[in-house]
Protein backbone atom coordinates (compact mmCIF):
# COMPACT_ATOMS: atom_id res chain seq x y z
CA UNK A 1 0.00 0.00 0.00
CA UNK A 2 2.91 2.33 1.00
CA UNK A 3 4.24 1.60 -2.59
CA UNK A 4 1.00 2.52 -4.33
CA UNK A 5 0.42 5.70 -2.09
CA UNK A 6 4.13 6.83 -3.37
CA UNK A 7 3.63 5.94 -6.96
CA UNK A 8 0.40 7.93 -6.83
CA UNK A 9 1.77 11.20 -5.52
CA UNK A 10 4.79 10.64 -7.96
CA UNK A 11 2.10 10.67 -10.40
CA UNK A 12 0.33 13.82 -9.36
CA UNK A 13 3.80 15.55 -8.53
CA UNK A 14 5.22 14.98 -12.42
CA UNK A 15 1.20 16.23 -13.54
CA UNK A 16 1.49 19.48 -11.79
CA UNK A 17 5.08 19.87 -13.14
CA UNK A 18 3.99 19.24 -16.75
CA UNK A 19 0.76 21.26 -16.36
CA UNK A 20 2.98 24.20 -15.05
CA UNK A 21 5.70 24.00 -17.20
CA UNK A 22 4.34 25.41 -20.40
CA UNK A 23 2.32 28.24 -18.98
CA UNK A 24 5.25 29.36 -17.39
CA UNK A 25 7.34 28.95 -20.81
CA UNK A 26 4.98 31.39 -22.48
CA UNK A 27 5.07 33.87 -19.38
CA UNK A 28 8.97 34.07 -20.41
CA UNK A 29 8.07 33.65 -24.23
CA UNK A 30 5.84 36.88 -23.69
CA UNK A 31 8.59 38.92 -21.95
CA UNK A 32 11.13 38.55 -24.29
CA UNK A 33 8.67 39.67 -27.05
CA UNK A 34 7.49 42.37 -25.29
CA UNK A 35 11.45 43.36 -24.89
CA UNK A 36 11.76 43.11 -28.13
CA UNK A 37 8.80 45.62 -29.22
CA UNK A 38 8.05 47.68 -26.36
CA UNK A 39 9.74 51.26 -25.79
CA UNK A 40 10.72 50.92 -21.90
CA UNK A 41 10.40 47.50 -21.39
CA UNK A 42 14.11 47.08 -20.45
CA UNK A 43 14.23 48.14 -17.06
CA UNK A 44 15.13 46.09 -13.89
CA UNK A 45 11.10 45.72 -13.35
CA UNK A 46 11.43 44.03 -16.68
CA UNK A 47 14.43 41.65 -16.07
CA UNK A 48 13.07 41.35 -12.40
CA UNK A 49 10.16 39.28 -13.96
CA UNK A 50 12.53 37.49 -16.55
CA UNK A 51 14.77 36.26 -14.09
CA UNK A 52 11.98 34.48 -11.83
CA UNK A 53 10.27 32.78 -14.68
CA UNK A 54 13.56 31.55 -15.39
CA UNK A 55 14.10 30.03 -12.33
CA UNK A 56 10.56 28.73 -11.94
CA UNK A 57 10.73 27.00 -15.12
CA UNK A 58 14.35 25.68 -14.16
CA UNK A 59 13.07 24.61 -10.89
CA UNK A 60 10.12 23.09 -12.26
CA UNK A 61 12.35 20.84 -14.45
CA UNK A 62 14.13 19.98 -11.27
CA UNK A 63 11.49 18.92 -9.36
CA UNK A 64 9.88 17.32 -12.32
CA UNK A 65 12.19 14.86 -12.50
CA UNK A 66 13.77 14.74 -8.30
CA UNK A 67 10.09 14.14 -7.34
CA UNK A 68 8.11 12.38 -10.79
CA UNK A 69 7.45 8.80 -11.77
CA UNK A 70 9.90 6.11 -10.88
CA UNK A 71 11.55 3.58 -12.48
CA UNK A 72 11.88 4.75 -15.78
CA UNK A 73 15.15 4.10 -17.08
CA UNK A 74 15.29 6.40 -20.31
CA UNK A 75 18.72 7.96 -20.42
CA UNK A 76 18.85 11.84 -19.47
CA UNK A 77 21.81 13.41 -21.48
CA UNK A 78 25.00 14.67 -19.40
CA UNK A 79 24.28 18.32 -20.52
CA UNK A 80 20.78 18.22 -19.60
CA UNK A 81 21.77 16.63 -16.33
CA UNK A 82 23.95 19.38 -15.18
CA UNK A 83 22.10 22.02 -16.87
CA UNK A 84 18.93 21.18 -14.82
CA UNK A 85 20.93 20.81 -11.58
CA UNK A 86 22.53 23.76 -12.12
CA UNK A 87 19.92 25.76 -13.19
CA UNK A 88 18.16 24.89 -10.14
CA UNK A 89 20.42 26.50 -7.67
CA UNK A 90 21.32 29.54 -9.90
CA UNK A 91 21.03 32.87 -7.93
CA UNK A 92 21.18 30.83 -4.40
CA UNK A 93 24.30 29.99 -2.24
CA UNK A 94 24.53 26.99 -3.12
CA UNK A 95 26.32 26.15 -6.47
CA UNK A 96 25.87 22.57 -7.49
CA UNK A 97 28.47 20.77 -9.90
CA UNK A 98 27.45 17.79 -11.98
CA UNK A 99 30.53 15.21 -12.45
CA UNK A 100 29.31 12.71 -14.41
CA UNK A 101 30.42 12.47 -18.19
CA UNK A 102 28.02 10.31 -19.43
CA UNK A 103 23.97 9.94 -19.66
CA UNK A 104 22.26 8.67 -16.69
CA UNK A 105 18.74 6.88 -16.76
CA UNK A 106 16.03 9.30 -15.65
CA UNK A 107 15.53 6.59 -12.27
CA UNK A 108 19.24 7.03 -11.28
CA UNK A 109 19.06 11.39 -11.96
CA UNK A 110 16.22 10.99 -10.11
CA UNK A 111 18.37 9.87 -6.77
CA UNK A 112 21.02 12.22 -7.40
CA UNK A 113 18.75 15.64 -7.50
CA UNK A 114 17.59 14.07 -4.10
CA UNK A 115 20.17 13.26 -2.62
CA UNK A 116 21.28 16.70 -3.42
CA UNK A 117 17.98 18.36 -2.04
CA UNK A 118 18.60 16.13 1.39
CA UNK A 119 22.21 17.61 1.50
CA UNK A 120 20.72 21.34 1.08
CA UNK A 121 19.73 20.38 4.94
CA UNK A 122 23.21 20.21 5.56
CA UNK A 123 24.13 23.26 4.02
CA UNK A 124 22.76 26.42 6.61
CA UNK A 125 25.17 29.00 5.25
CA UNK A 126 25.44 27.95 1.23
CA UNK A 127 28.13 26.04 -0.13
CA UNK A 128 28.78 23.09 -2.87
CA UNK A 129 26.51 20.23 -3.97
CA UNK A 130 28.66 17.67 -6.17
CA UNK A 131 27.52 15.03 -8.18
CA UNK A 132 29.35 11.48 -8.84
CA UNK A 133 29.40 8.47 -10.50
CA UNK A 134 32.16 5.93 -10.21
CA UNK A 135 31.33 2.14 -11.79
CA UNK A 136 28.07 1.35 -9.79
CA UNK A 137 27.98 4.19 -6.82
CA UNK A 138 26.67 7.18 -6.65
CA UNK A 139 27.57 10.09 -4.74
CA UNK A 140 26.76 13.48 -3.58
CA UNK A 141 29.07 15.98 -1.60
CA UNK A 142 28.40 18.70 0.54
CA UNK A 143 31.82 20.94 0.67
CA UNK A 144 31.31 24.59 3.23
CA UNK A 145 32.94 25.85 6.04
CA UNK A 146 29.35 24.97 8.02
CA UNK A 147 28.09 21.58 7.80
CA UNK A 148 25.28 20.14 9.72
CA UNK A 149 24.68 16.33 10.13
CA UNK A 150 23.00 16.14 12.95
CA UNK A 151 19.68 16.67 12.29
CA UNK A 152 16.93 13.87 13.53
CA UNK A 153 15.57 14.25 9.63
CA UNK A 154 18.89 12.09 8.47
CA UNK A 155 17.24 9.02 10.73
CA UNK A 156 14.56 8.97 8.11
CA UNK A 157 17.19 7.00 5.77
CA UNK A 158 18.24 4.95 7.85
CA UNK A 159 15.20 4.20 9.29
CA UNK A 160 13.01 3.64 6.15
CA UNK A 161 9.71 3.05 8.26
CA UNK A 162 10.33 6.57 9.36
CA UNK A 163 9.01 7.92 5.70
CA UNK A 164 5.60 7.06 6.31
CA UNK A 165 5.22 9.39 9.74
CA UNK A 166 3.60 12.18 10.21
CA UNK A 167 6.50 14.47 11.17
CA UNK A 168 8.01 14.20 7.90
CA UNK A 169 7.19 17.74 6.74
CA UNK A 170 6.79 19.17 3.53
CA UNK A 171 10.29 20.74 3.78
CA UNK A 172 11.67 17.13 4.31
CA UNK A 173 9.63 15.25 1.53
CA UNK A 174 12.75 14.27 -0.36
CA UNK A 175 14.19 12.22 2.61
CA UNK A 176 10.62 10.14 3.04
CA UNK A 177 11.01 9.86 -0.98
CA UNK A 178 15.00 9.04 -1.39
CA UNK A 179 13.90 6.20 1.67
CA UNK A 180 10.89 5.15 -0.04
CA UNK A 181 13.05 4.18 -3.05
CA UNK A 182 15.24 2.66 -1.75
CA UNK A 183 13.27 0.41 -0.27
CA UNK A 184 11.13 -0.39 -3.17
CA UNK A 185 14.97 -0.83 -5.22
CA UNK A 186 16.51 -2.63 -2.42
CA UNK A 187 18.92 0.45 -2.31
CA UNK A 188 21.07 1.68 1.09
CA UNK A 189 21.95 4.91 0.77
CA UNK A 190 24.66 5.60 3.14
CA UNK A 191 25.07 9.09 4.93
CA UNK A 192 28.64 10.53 6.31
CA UNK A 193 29.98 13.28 7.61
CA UNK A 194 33.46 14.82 8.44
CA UNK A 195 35.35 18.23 8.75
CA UNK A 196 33.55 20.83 6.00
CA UNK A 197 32.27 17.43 4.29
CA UNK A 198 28.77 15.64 3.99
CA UNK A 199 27.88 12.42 1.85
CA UNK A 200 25.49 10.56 0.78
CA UNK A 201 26.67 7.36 -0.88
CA UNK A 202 24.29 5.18 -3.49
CA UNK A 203 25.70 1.37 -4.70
CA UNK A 204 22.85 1.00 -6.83
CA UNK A 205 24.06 -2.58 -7.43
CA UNK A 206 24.60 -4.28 -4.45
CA UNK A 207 24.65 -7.91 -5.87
CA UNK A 208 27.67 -6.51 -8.33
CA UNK A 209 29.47 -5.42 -5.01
């Protein structure tokens, strides 16, 4: 039941994306026109409203894929991969580096952009999100002078069960999701931290360990 509930708000998550998305892309469309024709329309009002449908639709794309269906395995090209990631955190303090030359399948992109949302937790005072991919494990890094990795929210992966409670809050959906798949892929993501430094660590194929 747990399985269908998550498959059904994956469902409704990746319809509000796609719903949103193209409004949204004809919001900016409609700006740059109006740049284009309108005497005036170049002020910092003007690039005010640019710049946030930019990163609406950029964070849309995000999420679109971080929080929509799993399991599909359709390769996401390298440059879309970092564009999207990067994208995301433009014009916040956190800058987010994508380190993986080749395509990934939309299911394995799809634990990377949360893994990198559950290190944001980690990251109080901005820093940098890295993304990895050596043979069968993925990782994300957290590099800043402040890292936090003691939060009771980190028990929620190690403690699948946890996903399903009620003090999982809307600001901590991607921990109850990242747990919820790796249950359902018989996945252990792994959590670390050091000096400046936190990981999360994905072998997404154990038996080849």
């Amino acid at each position: 039941m747990h399985q269908d509930k998550a498959s059904l708000a994956a469902l409704i998550g990746s319809r509000i994306c796609h719903d949103l998305i193209s409004p949204i892309g004809a919001i900016s469309n409609g700006l740059e026109l109006f740049g284009m024709t309108a005497a005036g329309a170049t002020g910092p009002e003007m690039s005010l409203i640019q710049q946030s449908c930019d990163h609406a639709t950029a964070r849309i794309r995000f999420f679109r894929i971080a929080f929509g269906t799993a399991g599909d395995a359709r390769p996401i090209p390298q440059a879309e991969a970092r564009k999207t990631l990067a994208d995301h955190y433009a014009g916040t303090r956190i800058s987010a580096e994508w380190h993986v030359d080749h395509a990934l399948g939309r299911d394995i992109t799809q634990l990377a952009y949360l893994s990198a949302l559950c290190l944001e937790t980690a990251l109080p005072q901005g820093g940098i999100l890295g993304i990895a991919m050596q043979d069968n494990v993925l990782t994300a890094t957290a590099r800043a002078p402040t890292v936090r990795g003691d939060l009771p929210i980190w028990d929620v992966l190690n403690n699948p069960t946890c996903a399903n409670s009620a003090e999982v809050g809307p600001a901590h959906v991607q921990f109850a999701l990242l747990a919820r798949l790796g249950v359902d892929r018989g996945l252990s993501p792994e959590f670390s931290t050091s000096s400046g430094v936190a990981q999360l660590r994905i072998v997404l194929f154990p038996e080849r360990v």
